[in-house]
PDB file of N, CA and C in Angstrom:
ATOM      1  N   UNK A   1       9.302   6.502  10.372  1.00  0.00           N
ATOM      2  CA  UNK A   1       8.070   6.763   9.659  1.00  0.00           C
ATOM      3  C   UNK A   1       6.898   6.311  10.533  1.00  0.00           C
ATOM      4  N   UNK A   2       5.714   7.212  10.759  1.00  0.00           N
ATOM      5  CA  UNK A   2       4.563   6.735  11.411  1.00  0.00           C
ATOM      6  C   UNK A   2       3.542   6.375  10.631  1.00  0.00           C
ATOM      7  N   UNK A   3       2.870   5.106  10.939  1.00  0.00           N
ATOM      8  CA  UNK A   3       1.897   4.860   9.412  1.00  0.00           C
ATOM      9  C   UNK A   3       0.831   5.338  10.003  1.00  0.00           C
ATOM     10  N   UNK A   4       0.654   6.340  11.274  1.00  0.00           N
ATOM     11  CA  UNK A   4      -0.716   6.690  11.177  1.00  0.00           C
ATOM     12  C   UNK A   4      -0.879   8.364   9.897  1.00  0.00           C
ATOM     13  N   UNK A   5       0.324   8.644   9.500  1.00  0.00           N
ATOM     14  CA  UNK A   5       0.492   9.783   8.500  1.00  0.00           C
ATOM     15  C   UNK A   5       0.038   9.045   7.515  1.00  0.00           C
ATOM     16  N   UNK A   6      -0.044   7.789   7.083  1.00  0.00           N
ATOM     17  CA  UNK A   6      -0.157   7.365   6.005  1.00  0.00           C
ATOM     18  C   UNK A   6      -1.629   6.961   6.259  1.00  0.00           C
ATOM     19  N   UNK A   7      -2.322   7.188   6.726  1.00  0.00           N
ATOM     20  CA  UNK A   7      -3.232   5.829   7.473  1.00  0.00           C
ATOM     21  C   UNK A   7      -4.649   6.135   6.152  1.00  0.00           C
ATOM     22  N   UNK A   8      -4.445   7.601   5.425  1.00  0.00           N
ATOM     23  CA  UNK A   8      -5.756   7.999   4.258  1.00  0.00           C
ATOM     24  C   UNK A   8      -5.103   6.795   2.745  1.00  0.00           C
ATOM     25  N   UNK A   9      -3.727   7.039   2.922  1.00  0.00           N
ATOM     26  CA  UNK A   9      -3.086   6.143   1.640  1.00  0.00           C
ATOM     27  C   UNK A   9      -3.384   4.790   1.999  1.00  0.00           C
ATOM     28  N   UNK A  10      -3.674   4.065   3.300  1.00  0.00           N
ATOM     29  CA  UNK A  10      -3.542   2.659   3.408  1.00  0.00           C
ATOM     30  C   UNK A  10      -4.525   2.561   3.286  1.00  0.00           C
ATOM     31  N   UNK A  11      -5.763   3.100   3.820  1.00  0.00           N
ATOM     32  CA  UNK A  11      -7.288   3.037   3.369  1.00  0.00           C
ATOM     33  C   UNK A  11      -7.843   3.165   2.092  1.00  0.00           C
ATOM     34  N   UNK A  12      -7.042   3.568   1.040  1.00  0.00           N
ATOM     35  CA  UNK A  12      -7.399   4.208  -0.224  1.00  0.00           C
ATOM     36  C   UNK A  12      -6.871   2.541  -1.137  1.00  0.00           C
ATOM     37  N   UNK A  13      -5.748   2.595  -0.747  1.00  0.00           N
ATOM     38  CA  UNK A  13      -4.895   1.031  -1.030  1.00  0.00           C
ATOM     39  C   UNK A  13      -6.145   0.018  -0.611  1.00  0.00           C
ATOM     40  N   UNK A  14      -6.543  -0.244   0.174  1.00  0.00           N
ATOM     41  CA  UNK A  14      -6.998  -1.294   1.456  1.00  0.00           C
ATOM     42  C   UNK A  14      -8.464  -1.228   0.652  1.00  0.00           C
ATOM     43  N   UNK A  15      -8.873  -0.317  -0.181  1.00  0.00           N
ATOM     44  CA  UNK A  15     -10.349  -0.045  -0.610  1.00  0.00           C
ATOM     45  C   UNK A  15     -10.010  -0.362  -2.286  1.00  0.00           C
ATOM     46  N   UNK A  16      -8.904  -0.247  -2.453  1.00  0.00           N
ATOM     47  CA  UNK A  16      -8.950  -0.684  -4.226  1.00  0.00           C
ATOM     48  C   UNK A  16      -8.898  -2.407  -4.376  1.00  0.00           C
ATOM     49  N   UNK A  17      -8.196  -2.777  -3.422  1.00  0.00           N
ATOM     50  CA  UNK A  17      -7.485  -4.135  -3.382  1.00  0.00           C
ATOM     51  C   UNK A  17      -9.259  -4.962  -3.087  1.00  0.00           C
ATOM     52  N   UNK A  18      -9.980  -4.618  -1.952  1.00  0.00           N
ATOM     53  CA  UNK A  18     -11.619  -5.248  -2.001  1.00  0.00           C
ATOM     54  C   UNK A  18     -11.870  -4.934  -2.705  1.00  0.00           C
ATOM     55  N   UNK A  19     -12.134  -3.648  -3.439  1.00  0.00           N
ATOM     56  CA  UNK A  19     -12.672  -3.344  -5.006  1.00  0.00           C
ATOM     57  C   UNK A  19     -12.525  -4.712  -6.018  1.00  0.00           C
ATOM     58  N   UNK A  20     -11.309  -5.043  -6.176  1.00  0.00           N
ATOM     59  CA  UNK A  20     -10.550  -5.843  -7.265  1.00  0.00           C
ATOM     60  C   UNK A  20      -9.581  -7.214  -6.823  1.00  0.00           C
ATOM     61  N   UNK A  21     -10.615  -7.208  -5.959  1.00  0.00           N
ATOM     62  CA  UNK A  21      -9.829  -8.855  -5.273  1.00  0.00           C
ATOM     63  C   UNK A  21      -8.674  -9.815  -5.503  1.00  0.00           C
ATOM     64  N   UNK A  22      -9.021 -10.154  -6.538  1.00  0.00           N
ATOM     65  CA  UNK A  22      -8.551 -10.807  -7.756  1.00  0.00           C
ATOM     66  C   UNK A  22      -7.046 -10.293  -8.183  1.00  0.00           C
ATOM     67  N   UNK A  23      -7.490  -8.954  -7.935  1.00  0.00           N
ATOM     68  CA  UNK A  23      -5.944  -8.318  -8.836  1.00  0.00           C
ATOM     69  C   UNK A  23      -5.502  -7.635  -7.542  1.00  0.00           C
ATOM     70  N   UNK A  24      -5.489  -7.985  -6.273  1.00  0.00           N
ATOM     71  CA  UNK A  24      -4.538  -7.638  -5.379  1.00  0.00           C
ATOM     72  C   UNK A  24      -3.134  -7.059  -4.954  1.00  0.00           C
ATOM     73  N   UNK A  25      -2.418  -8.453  -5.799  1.00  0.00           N
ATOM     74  CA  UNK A  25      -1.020  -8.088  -6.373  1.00  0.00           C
ATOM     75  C   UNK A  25      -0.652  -6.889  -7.311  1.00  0.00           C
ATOM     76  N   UNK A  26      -1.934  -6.821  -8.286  1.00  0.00           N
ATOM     77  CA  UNK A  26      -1.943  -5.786  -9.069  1.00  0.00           C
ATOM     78  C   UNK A  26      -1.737  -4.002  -8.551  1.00  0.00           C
ATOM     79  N   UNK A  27      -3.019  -4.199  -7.839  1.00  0.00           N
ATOM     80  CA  UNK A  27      -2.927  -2.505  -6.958  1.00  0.00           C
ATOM     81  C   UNK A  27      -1.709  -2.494  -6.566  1.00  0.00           C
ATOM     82  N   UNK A  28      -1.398  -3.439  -5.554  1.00  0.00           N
ATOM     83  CA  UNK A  28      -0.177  -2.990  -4.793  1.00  0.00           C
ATOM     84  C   UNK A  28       1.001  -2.960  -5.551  1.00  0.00           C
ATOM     85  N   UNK A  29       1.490  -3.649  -6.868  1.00  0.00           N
ATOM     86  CA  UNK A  29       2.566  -3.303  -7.444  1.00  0.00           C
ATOM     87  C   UNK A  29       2.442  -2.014  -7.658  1.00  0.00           C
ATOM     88  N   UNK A  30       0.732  -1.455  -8.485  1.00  0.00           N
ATOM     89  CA  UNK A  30       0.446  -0.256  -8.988  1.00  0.00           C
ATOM     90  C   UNK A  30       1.360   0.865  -7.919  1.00  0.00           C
ATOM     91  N   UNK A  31       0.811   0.555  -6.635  1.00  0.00           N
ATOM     92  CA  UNK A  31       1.129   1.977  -5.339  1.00  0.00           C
ATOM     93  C   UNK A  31       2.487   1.719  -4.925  1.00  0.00           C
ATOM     94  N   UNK A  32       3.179   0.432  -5.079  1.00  0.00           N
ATOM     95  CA  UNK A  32       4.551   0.636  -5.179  1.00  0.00           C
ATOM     96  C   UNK A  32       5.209   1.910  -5.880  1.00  0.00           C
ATOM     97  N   UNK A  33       4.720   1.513  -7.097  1.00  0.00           N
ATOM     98  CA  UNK A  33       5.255   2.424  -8.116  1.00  0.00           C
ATOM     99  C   UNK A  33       5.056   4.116  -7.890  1.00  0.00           C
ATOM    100  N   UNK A  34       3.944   4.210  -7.790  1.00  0.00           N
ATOM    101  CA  UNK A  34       2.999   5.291  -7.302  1.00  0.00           C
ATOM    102  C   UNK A  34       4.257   6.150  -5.697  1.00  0.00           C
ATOM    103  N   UNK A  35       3.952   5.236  -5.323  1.00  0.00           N
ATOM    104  CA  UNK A  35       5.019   5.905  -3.883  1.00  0.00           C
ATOM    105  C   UNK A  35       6.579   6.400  -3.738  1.00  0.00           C
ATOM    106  N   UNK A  36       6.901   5.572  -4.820  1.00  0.00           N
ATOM    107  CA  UNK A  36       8.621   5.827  -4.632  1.00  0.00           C
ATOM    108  C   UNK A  36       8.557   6.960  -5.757  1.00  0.00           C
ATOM    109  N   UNK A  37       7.507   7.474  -6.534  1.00  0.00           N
ATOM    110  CA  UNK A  37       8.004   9.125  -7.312  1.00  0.00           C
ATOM    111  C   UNK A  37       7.798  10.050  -6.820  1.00  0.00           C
ATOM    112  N   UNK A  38       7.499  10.875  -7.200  1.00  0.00           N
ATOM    113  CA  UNK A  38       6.898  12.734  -6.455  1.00  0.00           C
ATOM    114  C   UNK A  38       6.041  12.650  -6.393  1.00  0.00           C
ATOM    115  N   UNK A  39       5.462  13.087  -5.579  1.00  0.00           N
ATOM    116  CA  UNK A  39       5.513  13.868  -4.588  1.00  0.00           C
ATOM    117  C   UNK A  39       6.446  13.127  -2.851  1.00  0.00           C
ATOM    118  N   UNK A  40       5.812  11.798  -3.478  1.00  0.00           N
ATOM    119  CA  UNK A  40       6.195  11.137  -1.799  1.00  0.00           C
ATOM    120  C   UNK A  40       7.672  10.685  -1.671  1.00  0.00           C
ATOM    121  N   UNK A  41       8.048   9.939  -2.542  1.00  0.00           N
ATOM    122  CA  UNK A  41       9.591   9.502  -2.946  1.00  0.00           C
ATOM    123  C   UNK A  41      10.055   9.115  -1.752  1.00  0.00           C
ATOM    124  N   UNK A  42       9.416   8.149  -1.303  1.00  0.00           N
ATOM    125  CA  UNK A  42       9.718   6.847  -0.251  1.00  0.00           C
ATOM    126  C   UNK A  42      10.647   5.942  -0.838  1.00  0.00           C
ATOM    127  N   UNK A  43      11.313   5.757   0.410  1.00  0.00           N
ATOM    128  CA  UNK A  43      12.275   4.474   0.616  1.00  0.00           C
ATOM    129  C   UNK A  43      11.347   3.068  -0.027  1.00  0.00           C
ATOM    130  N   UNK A  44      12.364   2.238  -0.462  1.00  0.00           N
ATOM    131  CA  UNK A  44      11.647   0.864  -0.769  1.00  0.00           C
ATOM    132  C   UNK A  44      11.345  -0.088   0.912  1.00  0.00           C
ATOM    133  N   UNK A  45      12.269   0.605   1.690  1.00  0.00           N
ATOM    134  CA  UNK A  45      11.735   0.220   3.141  1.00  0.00           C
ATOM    135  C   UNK A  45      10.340   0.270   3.872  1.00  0.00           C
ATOM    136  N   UNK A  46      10.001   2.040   3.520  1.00  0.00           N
ATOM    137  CA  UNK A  46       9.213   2.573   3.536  1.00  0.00           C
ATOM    138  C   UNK A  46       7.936   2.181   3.173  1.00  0.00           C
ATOM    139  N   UNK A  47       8.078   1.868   1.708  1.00  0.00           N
ATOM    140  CA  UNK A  47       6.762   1.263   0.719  1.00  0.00           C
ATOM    141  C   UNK A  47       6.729  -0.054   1.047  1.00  0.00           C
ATOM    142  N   UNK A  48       7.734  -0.986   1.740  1.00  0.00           N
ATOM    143  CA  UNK A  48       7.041  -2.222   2.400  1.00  0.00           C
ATOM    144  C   UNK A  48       6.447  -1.982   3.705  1.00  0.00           C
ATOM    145  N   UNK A  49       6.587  -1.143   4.645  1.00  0.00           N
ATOM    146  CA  UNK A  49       5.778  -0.591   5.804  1.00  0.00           C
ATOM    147  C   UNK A  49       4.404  -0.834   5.721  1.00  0.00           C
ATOM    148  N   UNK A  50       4.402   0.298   4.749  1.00  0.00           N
ATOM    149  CA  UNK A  50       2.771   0.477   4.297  1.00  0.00           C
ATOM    150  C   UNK A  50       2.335  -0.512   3.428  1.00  0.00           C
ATOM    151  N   UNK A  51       2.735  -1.476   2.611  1.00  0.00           N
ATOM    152  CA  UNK A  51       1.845  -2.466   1.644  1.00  0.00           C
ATOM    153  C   UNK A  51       2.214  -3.726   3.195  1.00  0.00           C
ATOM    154  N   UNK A  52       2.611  -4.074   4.058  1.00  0.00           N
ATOM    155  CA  UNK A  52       2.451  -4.831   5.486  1.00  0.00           C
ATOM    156  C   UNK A  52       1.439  -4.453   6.136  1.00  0.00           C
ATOM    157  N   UNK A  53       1.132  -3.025   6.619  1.00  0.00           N
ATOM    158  CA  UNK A  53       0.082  -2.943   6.886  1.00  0.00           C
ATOM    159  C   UNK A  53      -0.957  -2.771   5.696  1.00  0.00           C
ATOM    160  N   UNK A  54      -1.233  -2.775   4.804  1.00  0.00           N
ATOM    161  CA  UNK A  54      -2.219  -2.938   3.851  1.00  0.00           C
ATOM    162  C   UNK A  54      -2.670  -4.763   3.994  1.00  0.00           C
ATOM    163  N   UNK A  55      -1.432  -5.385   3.660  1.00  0.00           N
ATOM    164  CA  UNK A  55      -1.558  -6.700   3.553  1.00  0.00           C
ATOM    165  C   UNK A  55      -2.456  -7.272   5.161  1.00  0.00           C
ATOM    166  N   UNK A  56      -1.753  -6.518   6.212  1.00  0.00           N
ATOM    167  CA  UNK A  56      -2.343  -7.330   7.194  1.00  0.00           C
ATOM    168  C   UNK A  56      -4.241  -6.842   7.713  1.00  0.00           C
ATOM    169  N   UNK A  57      -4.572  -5.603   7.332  1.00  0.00           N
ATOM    170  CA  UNK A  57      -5.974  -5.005   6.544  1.00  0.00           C
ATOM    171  C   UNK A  57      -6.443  -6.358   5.866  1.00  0.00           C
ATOM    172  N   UNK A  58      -5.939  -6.908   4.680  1.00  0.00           N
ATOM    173  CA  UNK A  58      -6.633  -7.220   3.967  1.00  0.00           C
ATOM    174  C   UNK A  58      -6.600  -9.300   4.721  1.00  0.00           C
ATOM    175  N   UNK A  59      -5.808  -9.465   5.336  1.00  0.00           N
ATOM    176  CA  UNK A  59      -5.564 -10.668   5.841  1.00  0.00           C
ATOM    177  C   UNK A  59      -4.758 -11.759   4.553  1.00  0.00           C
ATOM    178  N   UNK A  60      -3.937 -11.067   4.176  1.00  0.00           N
ATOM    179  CA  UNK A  60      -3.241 -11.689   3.134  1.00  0.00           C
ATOM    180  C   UNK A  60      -1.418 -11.892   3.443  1.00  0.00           C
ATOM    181  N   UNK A  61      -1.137 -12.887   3.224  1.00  0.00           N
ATOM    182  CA  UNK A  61       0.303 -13.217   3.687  1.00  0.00           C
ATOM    183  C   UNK A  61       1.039 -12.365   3.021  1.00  0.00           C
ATOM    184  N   UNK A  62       2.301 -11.994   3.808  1.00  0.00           N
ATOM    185  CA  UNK A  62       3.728 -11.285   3.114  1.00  0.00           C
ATOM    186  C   UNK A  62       4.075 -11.706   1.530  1.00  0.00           C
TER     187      UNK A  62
END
């Protein structure tokens, strides 16, 4: 998987999470969920890829 394919979803992620600071954990459970159905139906491998690079965007530990 290349996360520069993903790179509009990590920005979209990466822009809700500053939106809502606070609820960080929140978005990203949200786009967990969001990712592993249809259309995209990613690996749970996959959906930690991209919330790692989200996390490291936002400067927040694993």
């Amino acid at each position: 998987m290349r996360l520069q394919d993903w790179e509009v979803t990590i920005q979209e992620i990466v822009g809700e999470c500053n939106h809502e600071q606070k609820k960080a954990d929140k978005v990203l459970t949200k786009w967990r969920t969001k990712l592993e159905q249809k259309p995209t139906l990613l690996q749970p491998f996959q959906i930690d890829e991209i919330v790692r690079a989200v996390r490291l965007r936002l400067g927040i530990g694993s």
